[in-house]
PDB file of N, CA and C in Angstrom:
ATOM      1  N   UNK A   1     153.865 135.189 107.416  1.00  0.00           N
ATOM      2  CA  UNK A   1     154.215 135.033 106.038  1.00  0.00           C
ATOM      3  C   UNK A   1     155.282 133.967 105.849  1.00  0.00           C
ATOM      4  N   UNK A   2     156.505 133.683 106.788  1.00  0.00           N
ATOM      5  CA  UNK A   2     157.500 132.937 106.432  1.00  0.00           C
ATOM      6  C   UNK A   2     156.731 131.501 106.497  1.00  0.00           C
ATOM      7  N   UNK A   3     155.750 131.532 107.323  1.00  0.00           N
ATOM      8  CA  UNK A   3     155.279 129.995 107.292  1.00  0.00           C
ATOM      9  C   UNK A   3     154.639 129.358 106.381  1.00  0.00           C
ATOM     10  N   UNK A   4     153.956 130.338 105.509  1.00  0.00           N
ATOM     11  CA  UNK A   4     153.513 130.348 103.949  1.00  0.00           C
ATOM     12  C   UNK A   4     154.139 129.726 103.153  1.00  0.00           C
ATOM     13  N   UNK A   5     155.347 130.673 103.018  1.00  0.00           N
ATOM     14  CA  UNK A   5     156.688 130.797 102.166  1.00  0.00           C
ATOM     15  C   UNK A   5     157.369 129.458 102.566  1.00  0.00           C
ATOM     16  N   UNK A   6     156.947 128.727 103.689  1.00  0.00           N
ATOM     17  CA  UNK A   6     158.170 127.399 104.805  1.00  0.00           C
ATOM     18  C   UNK A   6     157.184 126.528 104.253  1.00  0.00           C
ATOM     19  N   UNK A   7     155.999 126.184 103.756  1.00  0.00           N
ATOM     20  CA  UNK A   7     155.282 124.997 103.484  1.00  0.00           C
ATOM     21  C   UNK A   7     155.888 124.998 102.400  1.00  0.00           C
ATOM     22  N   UNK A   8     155.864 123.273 101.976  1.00  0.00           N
ATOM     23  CA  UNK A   8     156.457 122.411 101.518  1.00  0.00           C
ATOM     24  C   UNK A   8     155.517 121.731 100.607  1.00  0.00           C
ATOM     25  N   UNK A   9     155.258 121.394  99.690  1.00  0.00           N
ATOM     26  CA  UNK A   9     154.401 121.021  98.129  1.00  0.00           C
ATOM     27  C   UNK A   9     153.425 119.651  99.218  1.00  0.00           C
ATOM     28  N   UNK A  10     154.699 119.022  99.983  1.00  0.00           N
ATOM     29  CA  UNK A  10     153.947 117.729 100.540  1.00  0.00           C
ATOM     30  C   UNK A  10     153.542 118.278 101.874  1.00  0.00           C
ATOM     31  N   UNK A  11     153.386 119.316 102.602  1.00  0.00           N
ATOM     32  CA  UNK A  11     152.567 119.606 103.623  1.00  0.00           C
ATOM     33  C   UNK A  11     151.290 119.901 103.051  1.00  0.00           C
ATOM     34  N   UNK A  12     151.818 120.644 102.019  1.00  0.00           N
ATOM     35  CA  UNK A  12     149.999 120.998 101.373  1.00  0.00           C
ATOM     36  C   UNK A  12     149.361 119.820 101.067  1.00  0.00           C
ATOM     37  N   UNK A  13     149.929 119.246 100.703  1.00  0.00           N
ATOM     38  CA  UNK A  13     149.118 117.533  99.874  1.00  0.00           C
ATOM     39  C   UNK A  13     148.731 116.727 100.947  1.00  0.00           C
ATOM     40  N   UNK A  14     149.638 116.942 102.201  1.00  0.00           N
ATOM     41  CA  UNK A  14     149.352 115.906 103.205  1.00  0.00           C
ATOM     42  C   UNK A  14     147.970 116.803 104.038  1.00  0.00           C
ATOM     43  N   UNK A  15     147.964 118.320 104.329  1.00  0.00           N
ATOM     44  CA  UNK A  15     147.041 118.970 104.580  1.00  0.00           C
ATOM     45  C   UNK A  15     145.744 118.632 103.879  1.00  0.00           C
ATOM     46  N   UNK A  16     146.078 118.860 102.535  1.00  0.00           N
ATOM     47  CA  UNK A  16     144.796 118.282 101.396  1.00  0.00           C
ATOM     48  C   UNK A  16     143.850 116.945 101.485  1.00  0.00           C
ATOM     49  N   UNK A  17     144.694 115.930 102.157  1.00  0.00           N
ATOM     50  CA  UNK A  17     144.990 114.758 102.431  1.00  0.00           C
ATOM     51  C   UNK A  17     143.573 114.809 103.774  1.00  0.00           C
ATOM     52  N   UNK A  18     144.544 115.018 104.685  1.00  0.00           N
ATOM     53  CA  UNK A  18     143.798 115.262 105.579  1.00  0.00           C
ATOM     54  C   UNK A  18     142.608 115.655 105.643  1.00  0.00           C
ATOM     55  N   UNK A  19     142.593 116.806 105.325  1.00  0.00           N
ATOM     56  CA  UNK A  19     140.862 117.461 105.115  1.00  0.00           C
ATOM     57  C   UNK A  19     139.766 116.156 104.031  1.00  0.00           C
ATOM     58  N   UNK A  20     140.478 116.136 103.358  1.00  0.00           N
ATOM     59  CA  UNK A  20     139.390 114.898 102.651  1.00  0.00           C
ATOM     60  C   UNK A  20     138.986 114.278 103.413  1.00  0.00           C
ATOM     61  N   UNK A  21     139.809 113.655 104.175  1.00  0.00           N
ATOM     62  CA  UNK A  21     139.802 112.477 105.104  1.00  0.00           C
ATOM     63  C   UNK A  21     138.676 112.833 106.302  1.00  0.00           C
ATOM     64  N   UNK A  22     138.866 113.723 106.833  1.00  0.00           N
ATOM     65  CA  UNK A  22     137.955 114.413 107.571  1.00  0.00           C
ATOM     66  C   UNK A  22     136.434 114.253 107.313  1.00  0.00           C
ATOM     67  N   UNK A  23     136.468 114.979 105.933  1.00  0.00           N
ATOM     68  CA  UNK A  23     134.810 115.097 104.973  1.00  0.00           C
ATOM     69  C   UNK A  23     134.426 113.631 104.664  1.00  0.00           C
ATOM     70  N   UNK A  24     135.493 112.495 104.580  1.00  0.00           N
ATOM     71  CA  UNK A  24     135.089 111.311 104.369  1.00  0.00           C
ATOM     72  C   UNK A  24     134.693 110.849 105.207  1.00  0.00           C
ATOM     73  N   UNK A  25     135.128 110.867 106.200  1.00  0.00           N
ATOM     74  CA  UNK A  25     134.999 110.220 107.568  1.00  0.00           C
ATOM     75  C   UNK A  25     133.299 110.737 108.005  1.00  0.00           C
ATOM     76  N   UNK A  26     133.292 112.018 108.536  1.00  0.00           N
ATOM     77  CA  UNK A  26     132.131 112.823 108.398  1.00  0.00           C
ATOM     78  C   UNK A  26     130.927 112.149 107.541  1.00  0.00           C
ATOM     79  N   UNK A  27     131.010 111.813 106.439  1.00  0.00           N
ATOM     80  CA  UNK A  27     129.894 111.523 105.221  1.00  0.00           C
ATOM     81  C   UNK A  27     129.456 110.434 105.724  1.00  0.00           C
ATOM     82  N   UNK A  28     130.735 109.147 106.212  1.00  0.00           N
ATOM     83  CA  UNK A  28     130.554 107.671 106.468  1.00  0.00           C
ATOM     84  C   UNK A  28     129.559 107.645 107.744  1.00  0.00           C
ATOM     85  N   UNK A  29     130.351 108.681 109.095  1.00  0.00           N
ATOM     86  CA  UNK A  29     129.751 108.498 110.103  1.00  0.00           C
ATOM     87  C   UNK A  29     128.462 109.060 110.078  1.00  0.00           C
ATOM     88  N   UNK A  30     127.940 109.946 109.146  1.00  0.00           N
ATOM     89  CA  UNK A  30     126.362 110.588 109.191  1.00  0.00           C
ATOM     90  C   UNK A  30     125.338 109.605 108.335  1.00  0.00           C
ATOM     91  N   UNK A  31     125.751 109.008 107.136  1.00  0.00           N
ATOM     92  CA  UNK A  31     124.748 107.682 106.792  1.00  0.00           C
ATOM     93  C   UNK A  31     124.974 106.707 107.202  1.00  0.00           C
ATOM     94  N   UNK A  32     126.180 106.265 108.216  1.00  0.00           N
ATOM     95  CA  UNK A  32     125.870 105.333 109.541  1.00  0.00           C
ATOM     96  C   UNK A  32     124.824 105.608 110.358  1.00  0.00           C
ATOM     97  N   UNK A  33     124.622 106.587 110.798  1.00  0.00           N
ATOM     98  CA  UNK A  33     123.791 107.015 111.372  1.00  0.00           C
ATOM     99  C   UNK A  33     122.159 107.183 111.236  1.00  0.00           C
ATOM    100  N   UNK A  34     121.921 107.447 110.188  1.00  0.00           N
ATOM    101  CA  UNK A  34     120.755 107.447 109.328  1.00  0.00           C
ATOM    102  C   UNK A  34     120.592 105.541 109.104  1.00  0.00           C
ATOM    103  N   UNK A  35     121.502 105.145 108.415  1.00  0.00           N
ATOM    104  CA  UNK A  35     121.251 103.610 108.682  1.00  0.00           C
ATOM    105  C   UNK A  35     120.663 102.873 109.940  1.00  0.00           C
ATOM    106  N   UNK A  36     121.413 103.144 110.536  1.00  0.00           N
ATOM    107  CA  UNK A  36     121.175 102.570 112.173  1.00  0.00           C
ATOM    108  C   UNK A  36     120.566 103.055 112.497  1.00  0.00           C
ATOM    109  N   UNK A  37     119.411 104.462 112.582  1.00  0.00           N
ATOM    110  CA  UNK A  37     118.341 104.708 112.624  1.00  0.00           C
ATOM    111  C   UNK A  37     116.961 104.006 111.929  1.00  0.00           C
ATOM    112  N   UNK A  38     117.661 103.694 110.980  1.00  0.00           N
ATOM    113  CA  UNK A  38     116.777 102.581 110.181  1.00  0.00           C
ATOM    114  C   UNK A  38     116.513 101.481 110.369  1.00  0.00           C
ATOM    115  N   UNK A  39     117.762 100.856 110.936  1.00  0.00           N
ATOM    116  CA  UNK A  39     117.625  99.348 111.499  1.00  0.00           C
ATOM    117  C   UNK A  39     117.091  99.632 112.865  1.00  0.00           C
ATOM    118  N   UNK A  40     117.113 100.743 113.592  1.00  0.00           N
ATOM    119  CA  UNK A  40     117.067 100.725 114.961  1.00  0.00           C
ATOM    120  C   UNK A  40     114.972 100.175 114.597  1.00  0.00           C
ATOM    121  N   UNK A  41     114.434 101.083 113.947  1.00  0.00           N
ATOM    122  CA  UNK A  41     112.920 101.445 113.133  1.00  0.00           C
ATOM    123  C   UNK A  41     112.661  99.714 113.151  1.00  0.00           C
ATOM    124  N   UNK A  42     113.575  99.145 112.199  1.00  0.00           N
ATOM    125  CA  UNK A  42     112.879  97.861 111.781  1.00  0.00           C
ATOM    126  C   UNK A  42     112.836  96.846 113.136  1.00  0.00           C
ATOM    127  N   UNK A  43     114.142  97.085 113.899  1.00  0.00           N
ATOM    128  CA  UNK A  43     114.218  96.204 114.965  1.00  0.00           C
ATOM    129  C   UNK A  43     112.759  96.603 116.088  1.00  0.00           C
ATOM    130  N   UNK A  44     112.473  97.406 115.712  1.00  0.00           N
ATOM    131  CA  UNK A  44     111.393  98.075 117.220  1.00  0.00           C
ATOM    132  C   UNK A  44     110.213  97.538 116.555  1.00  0.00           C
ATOM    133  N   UNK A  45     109.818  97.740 115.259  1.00  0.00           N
ATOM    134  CA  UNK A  45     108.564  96.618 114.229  1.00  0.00           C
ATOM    135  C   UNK A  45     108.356  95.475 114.519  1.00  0.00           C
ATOM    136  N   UNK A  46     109.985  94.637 114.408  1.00  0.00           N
ATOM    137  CA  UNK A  46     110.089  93.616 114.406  1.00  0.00           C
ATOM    138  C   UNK A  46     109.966  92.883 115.965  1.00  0.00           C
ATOM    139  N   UNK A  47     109.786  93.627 116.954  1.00  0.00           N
ATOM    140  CA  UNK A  47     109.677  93.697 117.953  1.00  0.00           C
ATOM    141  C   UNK A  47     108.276  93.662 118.627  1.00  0.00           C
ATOM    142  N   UNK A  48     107.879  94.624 118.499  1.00  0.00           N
ATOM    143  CA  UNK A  48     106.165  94.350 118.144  1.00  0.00           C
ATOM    144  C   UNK A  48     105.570  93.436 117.853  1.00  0.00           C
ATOM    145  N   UNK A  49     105.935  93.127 116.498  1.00  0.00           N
ATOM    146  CA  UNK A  49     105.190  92.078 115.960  1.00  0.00           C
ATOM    147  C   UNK A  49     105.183  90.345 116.523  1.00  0.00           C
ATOM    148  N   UNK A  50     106.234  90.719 117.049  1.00  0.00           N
ATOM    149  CA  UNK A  50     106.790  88.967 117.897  1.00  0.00           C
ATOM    150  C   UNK A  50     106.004  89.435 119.289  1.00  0.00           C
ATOM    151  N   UNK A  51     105.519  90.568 119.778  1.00  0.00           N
ATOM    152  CA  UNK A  51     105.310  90.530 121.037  1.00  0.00           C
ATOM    153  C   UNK A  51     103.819  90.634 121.170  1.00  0.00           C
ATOM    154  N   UNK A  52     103.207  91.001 119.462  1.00  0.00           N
ATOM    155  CA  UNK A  52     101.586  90.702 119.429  1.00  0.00           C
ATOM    156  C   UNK A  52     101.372  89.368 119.528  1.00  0.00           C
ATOM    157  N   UNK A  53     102.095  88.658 118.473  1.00  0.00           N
ATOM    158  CA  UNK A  53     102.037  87.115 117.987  1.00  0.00           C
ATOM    159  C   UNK A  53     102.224  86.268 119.243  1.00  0.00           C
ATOM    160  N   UNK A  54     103.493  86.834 120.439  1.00  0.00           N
ATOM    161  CA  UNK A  54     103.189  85.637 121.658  1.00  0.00           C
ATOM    162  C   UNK A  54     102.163  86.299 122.483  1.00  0.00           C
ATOM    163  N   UNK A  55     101.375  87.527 122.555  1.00  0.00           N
ATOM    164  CA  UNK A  55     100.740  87.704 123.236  1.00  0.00           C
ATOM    165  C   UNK A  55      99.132  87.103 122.722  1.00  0.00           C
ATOM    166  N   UNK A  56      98.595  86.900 121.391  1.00  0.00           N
ATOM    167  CA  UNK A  56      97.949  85.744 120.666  1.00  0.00           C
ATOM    168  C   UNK A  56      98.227  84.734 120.999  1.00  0.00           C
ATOM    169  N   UNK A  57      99.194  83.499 121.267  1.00  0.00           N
ATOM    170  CA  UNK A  57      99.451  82.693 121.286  1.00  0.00           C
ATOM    171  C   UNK A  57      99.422  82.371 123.055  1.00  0.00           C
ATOM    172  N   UNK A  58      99.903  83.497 123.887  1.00  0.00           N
ATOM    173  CA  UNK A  58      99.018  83.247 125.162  1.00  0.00           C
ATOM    174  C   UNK A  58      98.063  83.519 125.457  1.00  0.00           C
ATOM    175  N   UNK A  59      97.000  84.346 124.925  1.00  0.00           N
ATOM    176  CA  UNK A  59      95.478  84.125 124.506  1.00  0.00           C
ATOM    177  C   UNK A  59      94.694  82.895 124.591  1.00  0.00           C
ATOM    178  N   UNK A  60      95.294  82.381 123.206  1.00  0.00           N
ATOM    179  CA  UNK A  60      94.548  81.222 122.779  1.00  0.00           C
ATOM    180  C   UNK A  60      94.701  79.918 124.316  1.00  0.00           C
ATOM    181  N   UNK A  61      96.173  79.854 123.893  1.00  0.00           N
ATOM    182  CA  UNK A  61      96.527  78.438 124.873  1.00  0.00           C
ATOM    183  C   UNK A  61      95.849  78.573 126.642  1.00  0.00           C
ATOM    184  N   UNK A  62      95.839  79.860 126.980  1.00  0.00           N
ATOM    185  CA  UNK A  62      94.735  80.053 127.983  1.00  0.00           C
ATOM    186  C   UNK A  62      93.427  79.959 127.829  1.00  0.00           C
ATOM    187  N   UNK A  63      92.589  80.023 126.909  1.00  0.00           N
ATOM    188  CA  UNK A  63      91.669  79.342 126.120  1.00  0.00           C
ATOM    189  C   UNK A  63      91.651  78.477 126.156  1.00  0.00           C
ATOM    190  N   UNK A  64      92.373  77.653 125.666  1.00  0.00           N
ATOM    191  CA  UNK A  64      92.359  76.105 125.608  1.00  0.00           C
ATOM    192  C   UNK A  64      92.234  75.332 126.896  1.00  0.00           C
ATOM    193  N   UNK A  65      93.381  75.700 127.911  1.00  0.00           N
ATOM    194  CA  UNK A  65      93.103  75.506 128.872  1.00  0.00           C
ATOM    195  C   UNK A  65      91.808  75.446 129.964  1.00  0.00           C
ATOM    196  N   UNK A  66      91.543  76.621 129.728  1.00  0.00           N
ATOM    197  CA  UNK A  66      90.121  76.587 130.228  1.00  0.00           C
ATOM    198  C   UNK A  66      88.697  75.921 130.024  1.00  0.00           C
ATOM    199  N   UNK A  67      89.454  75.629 128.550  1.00  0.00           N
ATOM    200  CA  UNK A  67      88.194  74.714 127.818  1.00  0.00           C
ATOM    201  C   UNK A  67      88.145  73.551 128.064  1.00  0.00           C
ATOM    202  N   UNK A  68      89.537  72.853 128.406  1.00  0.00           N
ATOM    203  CA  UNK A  68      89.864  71.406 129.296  1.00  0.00           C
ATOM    204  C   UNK A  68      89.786  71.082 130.706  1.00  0.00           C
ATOM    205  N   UNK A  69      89.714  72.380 131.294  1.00  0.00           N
ATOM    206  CA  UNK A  69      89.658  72.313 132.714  1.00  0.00           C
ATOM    207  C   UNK A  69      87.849  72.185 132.819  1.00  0.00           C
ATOM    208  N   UNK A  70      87.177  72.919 131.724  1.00  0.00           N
ATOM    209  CA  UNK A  70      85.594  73.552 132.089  1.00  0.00           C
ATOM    210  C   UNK A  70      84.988  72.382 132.182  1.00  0.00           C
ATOM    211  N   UNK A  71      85.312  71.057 130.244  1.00  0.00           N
ATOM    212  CA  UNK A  71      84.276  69.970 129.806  1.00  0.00           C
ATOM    213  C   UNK A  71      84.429  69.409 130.518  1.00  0.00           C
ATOM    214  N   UNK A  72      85.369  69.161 131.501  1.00  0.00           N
ATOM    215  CA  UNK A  72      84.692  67.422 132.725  1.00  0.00           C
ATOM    216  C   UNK A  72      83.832  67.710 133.551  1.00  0.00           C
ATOM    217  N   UNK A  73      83.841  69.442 133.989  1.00  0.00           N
ATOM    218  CA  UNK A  73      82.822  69.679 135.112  1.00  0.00           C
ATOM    219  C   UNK A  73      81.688  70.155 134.536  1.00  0.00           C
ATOM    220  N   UNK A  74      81.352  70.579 133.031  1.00  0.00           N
ATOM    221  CA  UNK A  74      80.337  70.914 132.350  1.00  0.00           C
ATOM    222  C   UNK A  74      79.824  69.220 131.927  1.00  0.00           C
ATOM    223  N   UNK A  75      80.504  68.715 131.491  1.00  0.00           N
ATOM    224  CA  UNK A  75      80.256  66.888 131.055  1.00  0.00           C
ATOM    225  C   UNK A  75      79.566  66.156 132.618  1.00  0.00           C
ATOM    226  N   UNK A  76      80.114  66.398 133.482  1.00  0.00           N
ATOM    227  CA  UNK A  76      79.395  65.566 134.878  1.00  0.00           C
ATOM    228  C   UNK A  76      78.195  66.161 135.477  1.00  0.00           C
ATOM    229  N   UNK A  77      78.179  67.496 135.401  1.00  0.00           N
ATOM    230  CA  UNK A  77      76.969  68.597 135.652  1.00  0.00           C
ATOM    231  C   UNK A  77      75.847  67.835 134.515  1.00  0.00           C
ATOM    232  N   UNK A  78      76.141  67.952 133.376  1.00  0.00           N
ATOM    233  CA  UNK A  78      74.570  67.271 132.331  1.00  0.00           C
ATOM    234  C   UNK A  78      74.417  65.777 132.820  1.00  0.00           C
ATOM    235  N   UNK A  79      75.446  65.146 132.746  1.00  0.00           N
ATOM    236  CA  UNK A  79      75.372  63.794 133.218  1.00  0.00           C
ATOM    237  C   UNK A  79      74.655  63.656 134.272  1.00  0.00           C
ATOM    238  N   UNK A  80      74.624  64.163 135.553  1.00  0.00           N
ATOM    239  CA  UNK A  80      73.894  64.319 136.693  1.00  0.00           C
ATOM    240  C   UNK A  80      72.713  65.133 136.662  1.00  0.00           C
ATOM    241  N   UNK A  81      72.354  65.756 136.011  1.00  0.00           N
ATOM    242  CA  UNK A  81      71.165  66.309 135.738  1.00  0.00           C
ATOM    243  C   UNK A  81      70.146  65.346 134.844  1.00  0.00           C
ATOM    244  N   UNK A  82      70.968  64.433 133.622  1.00  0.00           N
ATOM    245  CA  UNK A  82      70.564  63.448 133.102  1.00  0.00           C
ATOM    246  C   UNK A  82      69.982  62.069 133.808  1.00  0.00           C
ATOM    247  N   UNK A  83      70.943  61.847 134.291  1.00  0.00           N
ATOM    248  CA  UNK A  83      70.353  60.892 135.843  1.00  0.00           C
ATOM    249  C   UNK A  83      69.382  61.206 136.502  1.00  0.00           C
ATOM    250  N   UNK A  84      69.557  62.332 137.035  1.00  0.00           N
ATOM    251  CA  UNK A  84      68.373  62.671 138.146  1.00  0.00           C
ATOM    252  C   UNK A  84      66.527  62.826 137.300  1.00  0.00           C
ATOM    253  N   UNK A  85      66.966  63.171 136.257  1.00  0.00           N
ATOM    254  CA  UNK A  85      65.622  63.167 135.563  1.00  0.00           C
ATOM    255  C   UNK A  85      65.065  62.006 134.672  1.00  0.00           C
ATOM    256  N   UNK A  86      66.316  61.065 135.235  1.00  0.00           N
ATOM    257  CA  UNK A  86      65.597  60.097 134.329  1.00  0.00           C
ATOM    258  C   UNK A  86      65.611  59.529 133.048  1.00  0.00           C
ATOM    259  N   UNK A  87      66.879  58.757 133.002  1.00  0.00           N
ATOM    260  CA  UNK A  87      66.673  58.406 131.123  1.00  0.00           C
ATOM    261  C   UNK A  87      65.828  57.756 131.066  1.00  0.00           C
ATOM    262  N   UNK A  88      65.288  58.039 129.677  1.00  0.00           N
ATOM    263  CA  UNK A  88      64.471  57.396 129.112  1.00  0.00           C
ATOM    264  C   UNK A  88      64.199  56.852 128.013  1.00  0.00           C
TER     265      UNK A  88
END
């Protein structure tokens, strides 16, 4: 009881104080959280999507490649078949 009776108008206020501070803090750090769950979401999308797009893009250019490596030996194969039968 005396410690009741021993608080002081500004222990209570600074107590009061405190506890807000607490619930504020609390509120900030839980829709931080929810945020950065959110960005964590977009970054992992955004992640994906760059890792379809270079995996397309090494698709194709291996494609291509192959298509430059194929026409000189597909181009000399008709050519020599052209010869051998004979232009005419």
């Amino acid at each position: 009881m005396s410690q009741i009776v021993a608080a002081t108008p500004r222990k209570l206020v600074s107590g009061r104080v405190s506890l807000m501070l607490m619930f504020a803090t609390a509120a900030v750090v839980s829709a931080t959280g929810v945020m950065a769950a959110g960005e964590v979401a977009t970054a992992i999308t955004d992640l994906q999507t760059q890792t379809i797009t270079n995996i397309g893009l090494v698709v194709t250019a291996a494609f291509a490649v192959l298509v430059v490596s194929l026409v000189p030996d597909i181009g000399l194969g008709l050519a020599k078949k052209w010869i051998k039968k004979g232009a005419s």
